[in-house]
PDB file of N, CA and C in Angstrom:
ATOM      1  N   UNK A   1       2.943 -19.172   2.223  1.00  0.00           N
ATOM      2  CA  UNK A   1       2.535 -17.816   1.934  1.00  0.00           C
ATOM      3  C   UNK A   1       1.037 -17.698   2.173  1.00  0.00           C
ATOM      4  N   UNK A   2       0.615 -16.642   2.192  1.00  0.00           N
ATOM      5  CA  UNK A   2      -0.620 -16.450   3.144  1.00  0.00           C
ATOM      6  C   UNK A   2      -1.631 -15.680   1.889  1.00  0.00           C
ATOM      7  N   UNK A   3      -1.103 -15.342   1.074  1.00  0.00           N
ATOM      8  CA  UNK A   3      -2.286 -15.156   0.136  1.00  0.00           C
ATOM      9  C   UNK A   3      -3.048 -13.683  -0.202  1.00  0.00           C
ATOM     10  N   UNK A   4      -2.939 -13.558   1.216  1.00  0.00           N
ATOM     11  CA  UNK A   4      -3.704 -12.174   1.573  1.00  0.00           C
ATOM     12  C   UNK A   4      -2.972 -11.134   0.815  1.00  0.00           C
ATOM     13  N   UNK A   5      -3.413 -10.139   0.548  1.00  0.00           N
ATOM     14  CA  UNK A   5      -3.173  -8.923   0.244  1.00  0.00           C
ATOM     15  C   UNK A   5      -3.681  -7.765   0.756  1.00  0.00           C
ATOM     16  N   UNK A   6      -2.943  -6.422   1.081  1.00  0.00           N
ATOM     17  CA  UNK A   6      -3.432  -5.704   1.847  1.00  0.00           C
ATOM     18  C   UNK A   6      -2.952  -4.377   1.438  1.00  0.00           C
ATOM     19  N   UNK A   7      -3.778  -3.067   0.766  1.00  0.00           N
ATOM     20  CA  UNK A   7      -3.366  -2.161   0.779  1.00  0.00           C
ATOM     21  C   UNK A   7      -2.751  -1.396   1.990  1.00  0.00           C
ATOM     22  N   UNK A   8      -1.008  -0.562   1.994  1.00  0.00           N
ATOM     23  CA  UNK A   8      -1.095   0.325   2.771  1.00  0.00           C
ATOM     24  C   UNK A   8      -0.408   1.300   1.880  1.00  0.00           C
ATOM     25  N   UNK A   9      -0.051   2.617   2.780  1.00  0.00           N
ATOM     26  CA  UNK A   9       0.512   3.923   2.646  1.00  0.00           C
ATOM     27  C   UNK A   9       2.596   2.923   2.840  1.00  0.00           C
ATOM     28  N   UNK A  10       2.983   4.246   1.527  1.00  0.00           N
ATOM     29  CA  UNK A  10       4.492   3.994   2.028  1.00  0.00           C
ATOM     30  C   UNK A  10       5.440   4.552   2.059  1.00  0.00           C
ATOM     31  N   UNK A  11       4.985   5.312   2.651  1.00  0.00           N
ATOM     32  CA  UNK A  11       5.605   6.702   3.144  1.00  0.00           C
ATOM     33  C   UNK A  11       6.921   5.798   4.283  1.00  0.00           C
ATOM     34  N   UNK A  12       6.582   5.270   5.177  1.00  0.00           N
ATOM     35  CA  UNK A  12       7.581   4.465   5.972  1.00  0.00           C
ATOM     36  C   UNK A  12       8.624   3.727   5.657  1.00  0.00           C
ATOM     37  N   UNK A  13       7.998   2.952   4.745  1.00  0.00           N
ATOM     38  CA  UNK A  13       8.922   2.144   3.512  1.00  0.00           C
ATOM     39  C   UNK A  13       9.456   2.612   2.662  1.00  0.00           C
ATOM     40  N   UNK A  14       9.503   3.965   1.707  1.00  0.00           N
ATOM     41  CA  UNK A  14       9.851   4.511   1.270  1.00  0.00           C
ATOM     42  C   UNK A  14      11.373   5.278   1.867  1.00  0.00           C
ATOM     43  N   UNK A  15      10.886   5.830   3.074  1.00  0.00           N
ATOM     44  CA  UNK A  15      11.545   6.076   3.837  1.00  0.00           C
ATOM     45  C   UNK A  15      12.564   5.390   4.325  1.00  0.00           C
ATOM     46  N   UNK A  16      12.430   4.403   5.024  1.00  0.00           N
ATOM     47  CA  UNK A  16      13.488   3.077   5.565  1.00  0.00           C
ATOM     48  C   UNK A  16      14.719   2.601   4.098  1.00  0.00           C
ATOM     49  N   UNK A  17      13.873   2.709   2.740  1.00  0.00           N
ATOM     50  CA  UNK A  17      14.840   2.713   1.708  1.00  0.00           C
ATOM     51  C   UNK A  17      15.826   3.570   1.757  1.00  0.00           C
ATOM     52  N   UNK A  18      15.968   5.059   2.623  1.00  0.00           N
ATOM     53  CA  UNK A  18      16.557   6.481   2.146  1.00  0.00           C
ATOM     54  C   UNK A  18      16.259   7.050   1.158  1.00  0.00           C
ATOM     55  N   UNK A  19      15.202   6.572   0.240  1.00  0.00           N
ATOM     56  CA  UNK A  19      14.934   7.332  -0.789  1.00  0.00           C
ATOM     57  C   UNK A  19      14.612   8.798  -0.843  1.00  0.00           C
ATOM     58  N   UNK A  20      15.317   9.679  -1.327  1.00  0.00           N
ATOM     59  CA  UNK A  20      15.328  11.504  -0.606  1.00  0.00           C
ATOM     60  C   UNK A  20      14.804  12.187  -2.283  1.00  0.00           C
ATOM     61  N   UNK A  21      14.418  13.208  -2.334  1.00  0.00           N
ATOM     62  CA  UNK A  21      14.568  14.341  -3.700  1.00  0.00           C
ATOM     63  C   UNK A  21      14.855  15.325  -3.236  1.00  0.00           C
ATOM     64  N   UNK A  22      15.297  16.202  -4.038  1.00  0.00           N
ATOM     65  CA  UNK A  22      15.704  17.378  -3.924  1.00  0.00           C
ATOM     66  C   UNK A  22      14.818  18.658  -4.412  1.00  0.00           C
ATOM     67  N   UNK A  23      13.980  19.205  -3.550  1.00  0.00           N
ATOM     68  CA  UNK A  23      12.675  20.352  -4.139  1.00  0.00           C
ATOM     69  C   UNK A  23      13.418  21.883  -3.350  1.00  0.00           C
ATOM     70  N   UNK A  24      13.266  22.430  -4.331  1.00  0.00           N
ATOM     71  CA  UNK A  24      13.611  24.046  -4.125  1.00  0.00           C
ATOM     72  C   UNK A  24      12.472  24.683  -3.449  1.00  0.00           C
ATOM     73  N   UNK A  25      12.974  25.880  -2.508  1.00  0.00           N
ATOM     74  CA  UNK A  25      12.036  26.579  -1.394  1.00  0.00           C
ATOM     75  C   UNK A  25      10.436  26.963  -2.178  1.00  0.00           C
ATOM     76  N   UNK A  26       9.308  27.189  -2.317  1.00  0.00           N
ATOM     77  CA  UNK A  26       8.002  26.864  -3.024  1.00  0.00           C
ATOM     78  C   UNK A  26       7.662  25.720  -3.890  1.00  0.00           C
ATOM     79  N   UNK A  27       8.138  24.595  -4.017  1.00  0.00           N
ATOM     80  CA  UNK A  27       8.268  23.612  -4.966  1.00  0.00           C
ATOM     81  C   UNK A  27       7.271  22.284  -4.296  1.00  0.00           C
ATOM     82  N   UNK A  28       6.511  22.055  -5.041  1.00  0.00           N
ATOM     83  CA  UNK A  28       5.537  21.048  -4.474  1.00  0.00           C
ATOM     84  C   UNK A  28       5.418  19.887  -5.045  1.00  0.00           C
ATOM     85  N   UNK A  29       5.550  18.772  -4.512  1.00  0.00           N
ATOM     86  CA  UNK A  29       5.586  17.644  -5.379  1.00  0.00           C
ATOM     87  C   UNK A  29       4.091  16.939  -5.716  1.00  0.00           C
ATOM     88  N   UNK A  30       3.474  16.868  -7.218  1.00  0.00           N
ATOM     89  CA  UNK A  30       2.590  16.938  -7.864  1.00  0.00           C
ATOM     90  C   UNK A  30       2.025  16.010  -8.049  1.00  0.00           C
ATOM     91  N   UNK A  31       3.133  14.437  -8.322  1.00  0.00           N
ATOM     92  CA  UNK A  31       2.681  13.901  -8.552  1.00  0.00           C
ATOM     93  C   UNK A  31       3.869  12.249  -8.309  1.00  0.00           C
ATOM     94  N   UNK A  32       3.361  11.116  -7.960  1.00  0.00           N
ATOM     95  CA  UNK A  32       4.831  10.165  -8.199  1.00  0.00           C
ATOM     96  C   UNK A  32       4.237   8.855  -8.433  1.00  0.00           C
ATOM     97  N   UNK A  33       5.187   8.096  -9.482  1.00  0.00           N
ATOM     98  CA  UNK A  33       4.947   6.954  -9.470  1.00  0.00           C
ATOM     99  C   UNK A  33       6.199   6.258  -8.744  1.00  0.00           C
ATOM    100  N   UNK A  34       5.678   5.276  -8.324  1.00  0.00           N
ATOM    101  CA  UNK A  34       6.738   4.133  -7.127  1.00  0.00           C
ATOM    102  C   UNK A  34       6.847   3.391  -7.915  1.00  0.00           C
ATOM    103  N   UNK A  35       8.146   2.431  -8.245  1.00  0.00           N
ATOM    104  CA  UNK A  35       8.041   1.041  -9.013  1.00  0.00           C
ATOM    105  C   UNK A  35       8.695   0.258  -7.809  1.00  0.00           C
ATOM    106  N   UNK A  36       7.977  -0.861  -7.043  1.00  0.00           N
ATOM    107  CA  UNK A  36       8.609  -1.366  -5.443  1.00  0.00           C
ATOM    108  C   UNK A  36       9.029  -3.012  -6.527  1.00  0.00           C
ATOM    109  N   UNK A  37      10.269  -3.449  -6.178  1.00  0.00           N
ATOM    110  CA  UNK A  37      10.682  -4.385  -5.994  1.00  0.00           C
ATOM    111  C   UNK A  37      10.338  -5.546  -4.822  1.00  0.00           C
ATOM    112  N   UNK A  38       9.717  -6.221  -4.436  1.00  0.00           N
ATOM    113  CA  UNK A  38       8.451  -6.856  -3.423  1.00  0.00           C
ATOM    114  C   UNK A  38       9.132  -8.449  -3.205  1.00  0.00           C
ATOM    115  N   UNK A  39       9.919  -8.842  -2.346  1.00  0.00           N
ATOM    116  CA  UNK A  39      10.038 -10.086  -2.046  1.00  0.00           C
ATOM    117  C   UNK A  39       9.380 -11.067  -0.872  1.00  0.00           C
ATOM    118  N   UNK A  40       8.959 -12.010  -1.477  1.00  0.00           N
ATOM    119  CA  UNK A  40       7.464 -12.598  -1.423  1.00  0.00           C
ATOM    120  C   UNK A  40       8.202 -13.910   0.182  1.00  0.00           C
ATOM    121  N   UNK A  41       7.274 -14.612   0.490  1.00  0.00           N
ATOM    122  CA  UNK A  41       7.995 -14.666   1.899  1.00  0.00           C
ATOM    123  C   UNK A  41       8.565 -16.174   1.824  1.00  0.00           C
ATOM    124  N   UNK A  42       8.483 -16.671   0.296  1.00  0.00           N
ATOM    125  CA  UNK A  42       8.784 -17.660  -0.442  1.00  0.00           C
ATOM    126  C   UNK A  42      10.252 -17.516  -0.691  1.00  0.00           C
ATOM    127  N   UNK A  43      10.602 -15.998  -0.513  1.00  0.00           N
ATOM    128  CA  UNK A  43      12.185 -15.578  -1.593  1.00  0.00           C
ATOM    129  C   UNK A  43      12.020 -14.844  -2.718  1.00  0.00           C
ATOM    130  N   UNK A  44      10.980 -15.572  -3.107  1.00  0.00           N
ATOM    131  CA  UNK A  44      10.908 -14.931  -4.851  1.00  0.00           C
ATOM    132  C   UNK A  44      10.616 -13.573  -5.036  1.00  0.00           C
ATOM    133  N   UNK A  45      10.823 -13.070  -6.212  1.00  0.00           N
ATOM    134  CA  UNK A  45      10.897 -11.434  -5.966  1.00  0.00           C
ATOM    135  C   UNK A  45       9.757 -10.924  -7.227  1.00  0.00           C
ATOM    136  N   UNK A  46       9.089 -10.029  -6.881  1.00  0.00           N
ATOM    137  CA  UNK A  46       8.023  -9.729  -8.015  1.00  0.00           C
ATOM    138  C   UNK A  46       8.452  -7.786  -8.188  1.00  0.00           C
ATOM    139  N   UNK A  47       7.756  -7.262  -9.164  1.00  0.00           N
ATOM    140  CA  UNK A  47       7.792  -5.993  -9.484  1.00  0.00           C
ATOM    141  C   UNK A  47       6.397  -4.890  -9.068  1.00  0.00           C
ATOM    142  N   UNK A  48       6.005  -4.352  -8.591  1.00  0.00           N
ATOM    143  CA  UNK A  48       4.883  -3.604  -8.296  1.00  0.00           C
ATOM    144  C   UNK A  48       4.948  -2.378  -8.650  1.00  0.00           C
ATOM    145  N   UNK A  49       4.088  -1.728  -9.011  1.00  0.00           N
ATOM    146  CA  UNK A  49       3.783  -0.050  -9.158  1.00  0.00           C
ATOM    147  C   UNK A  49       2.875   0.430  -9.002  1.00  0.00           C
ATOM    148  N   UNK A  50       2.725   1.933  -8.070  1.00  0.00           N
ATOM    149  CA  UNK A  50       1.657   2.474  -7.802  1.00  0.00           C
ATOM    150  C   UNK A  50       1.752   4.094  -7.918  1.00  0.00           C
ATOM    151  N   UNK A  51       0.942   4.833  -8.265  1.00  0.00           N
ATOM    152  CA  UNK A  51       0.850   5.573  -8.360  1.00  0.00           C
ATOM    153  C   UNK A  51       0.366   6.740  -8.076  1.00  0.00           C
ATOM    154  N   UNK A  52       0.145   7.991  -7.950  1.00  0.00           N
ATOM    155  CA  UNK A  52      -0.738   9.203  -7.226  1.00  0.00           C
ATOM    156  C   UNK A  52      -2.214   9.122  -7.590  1.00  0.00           C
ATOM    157  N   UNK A  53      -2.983   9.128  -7.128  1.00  0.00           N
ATOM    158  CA  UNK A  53      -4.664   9.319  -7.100  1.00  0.00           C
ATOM    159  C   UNK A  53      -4.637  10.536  -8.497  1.00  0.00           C
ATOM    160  N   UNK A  54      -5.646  10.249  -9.480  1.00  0.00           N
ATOM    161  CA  UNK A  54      -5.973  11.235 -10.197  1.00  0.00           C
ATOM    162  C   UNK A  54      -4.676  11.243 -11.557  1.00  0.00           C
ATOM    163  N   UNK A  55      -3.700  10.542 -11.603  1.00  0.00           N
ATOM    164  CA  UNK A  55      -2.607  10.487 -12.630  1.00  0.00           C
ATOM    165  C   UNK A  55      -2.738   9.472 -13.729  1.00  0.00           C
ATOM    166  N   UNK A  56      -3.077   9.922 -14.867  1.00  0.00           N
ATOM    167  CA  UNK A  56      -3.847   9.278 -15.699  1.00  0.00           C
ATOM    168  C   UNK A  56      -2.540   8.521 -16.582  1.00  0.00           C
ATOM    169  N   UNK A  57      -3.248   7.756 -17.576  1.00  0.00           N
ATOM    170  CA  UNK A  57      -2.164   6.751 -18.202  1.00  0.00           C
ATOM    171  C   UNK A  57      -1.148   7.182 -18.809  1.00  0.00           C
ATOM    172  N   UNK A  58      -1.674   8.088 -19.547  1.00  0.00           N
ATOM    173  CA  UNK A  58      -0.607   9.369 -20.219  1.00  0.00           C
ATOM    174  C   UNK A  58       0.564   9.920 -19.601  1.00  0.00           C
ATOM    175  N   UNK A  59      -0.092  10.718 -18.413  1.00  0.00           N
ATOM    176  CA  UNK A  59       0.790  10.786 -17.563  1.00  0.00           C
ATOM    177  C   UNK A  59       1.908   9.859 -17.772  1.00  0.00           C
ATOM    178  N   UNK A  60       1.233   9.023 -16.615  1.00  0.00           N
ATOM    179  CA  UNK A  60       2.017   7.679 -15.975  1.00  0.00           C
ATOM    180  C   UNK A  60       3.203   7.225 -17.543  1.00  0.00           C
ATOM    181  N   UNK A  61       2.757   7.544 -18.578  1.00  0.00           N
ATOM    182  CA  UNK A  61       3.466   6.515 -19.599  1.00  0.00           C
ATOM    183  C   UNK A  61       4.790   7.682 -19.666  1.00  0.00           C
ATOM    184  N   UNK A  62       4.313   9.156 -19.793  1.00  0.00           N
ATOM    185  CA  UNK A  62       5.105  10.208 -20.116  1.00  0.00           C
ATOM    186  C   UNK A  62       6.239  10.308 -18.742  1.00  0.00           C
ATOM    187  N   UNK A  63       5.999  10.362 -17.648  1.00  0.00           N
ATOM    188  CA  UNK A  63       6.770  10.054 -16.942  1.00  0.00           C
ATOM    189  C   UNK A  63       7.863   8.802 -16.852  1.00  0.00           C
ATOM    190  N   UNK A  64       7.120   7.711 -16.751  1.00  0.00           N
ATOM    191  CA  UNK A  64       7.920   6.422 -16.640  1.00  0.00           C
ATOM    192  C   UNK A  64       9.003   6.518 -18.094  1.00  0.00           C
ATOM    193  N   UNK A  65       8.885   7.089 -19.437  1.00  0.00           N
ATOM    194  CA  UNK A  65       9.445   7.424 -20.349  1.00  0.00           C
ATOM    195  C   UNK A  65      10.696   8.517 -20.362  1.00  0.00           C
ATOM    196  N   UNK A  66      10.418   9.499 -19.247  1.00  0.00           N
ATOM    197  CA  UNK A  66      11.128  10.526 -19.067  1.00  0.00           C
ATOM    198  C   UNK A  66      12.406   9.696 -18.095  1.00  0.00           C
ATOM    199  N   UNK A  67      11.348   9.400 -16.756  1.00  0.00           N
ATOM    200  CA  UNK A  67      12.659   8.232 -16.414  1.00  0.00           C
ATOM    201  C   UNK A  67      13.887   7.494 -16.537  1.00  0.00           C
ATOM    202  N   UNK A  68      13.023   6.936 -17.989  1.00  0.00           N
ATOM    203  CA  UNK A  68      14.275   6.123 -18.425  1.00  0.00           C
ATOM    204  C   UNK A  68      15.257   6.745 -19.147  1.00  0.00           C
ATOM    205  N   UNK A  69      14.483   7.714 -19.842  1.00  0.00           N
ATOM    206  CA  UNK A  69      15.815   8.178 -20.760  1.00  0.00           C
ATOM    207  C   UNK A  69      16.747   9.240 -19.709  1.00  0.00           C
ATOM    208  N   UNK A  70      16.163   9.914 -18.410  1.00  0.00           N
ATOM    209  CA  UNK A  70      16.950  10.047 -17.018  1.00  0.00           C
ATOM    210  C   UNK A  70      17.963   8.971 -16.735  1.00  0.00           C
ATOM    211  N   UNK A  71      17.833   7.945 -16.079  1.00  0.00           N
ATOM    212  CA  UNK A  71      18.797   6.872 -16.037  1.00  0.00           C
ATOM    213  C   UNK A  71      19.274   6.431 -16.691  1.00  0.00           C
ATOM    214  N   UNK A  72      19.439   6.782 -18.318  1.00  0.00           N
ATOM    215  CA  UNK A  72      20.039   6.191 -19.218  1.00  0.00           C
ATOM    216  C   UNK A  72      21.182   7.200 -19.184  1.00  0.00           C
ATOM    217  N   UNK A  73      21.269   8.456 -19.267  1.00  0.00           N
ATOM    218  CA  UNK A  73      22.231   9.285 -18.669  1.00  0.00           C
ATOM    219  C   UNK A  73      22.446  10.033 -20.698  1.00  0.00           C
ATOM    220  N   UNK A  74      21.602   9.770 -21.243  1.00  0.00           N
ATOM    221  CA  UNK A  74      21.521  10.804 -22.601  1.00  0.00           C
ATOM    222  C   UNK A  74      21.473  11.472 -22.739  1.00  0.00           C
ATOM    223  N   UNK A  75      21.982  12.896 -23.693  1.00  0.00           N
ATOM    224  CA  UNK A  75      22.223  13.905 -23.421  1.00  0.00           C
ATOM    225  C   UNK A  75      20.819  14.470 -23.405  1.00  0.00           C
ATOM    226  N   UNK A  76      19.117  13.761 -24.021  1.00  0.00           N
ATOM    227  CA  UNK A  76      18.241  14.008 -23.385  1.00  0.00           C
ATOM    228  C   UNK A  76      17.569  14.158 -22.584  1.00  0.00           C
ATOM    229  N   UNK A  77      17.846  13.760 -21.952  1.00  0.00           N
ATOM    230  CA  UNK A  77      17.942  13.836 -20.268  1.00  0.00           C
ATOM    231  C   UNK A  77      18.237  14.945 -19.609  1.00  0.00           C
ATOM    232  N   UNK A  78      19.389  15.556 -20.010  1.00  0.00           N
ATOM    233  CA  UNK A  78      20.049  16.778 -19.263  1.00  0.00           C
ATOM    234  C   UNK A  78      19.079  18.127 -19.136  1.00  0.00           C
ATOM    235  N   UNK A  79      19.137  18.577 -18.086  1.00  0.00           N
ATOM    236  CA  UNK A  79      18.910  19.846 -18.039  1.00  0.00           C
ATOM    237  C   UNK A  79      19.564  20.707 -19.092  1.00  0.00           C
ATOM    238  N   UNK A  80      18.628  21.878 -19.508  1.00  0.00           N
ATOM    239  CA  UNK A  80      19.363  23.435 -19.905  1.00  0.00           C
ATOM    240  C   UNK A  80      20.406  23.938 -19.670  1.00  0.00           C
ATOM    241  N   UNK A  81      20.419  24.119 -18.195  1.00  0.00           N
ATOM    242  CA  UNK A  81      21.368  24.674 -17.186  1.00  0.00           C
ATOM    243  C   UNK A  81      22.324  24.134 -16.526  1.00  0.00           C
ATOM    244  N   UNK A  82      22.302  22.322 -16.734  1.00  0.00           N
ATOM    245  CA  UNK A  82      23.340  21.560 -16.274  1.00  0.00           C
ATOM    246  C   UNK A  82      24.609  22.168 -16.770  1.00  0.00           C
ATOM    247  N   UNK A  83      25.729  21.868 -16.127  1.00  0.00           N
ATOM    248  CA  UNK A  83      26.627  21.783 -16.031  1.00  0.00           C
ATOM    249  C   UNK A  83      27.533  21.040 -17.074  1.00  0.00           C
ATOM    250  N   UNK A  84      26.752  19.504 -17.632  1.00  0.00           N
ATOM    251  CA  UNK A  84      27.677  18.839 -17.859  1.00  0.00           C
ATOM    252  C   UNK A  84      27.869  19.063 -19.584  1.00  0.00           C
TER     253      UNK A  84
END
C-alpha cells in the first residue's frame, strides 16, 4: 500500500454506485453527508465520511440521527402524508 492520500470530488463514484434521490421540480439539494465504505488495496475495508463545505457539527449530528431512525423504518421516520 502506498500510503498516499489524496483528496478528490465524488460525484463519479457516487455515481458508478447508482446512488439516485428523488427532488421535486424547484427543490435544491442543500446539503449531504457521504458515509463511503473504502477498501484499502490490502482487502481490508475502512469507513469514511465527508461532508458539504459550511455544515456544521450540529447539523452533521442532526442529520446522521435523522438517518438512522429513516433506516430503522419507525414510525418516526414517516412522513405526514405517507401512505403507510
Amino acid at each position: 500500500m502506498s500510503g498516499e492520500e489524496e483528496e478528490t470530488g465524488l460525484g463519479s463514484a457516487i455515481d458508478a454506485l447508482g446512488i439516485t434521490a428523488t427532488l421535486k421540480d424547484g427543490e435544491l439539494v442543500a446539503a449531504a453527508i457521504v458515509l463511503l465504505k473504502v477498501i484499502e488495496e490490502d482487502g481490508s475495508t475502512r469507513l469514511s465520511m465527508s461532508y458539504s463545505d459550511g455544515l456544521g457539527w450540529i447539523e452533521r449530528a442532526g442529520m446522521l440521527r435523522v438517518a438512522e431512525v429513516m433506516e430503522s423504518g419507525t414510525a418516526e421516520a414517516r412522513s405526514p402524508d405517507s401512505e403507510e
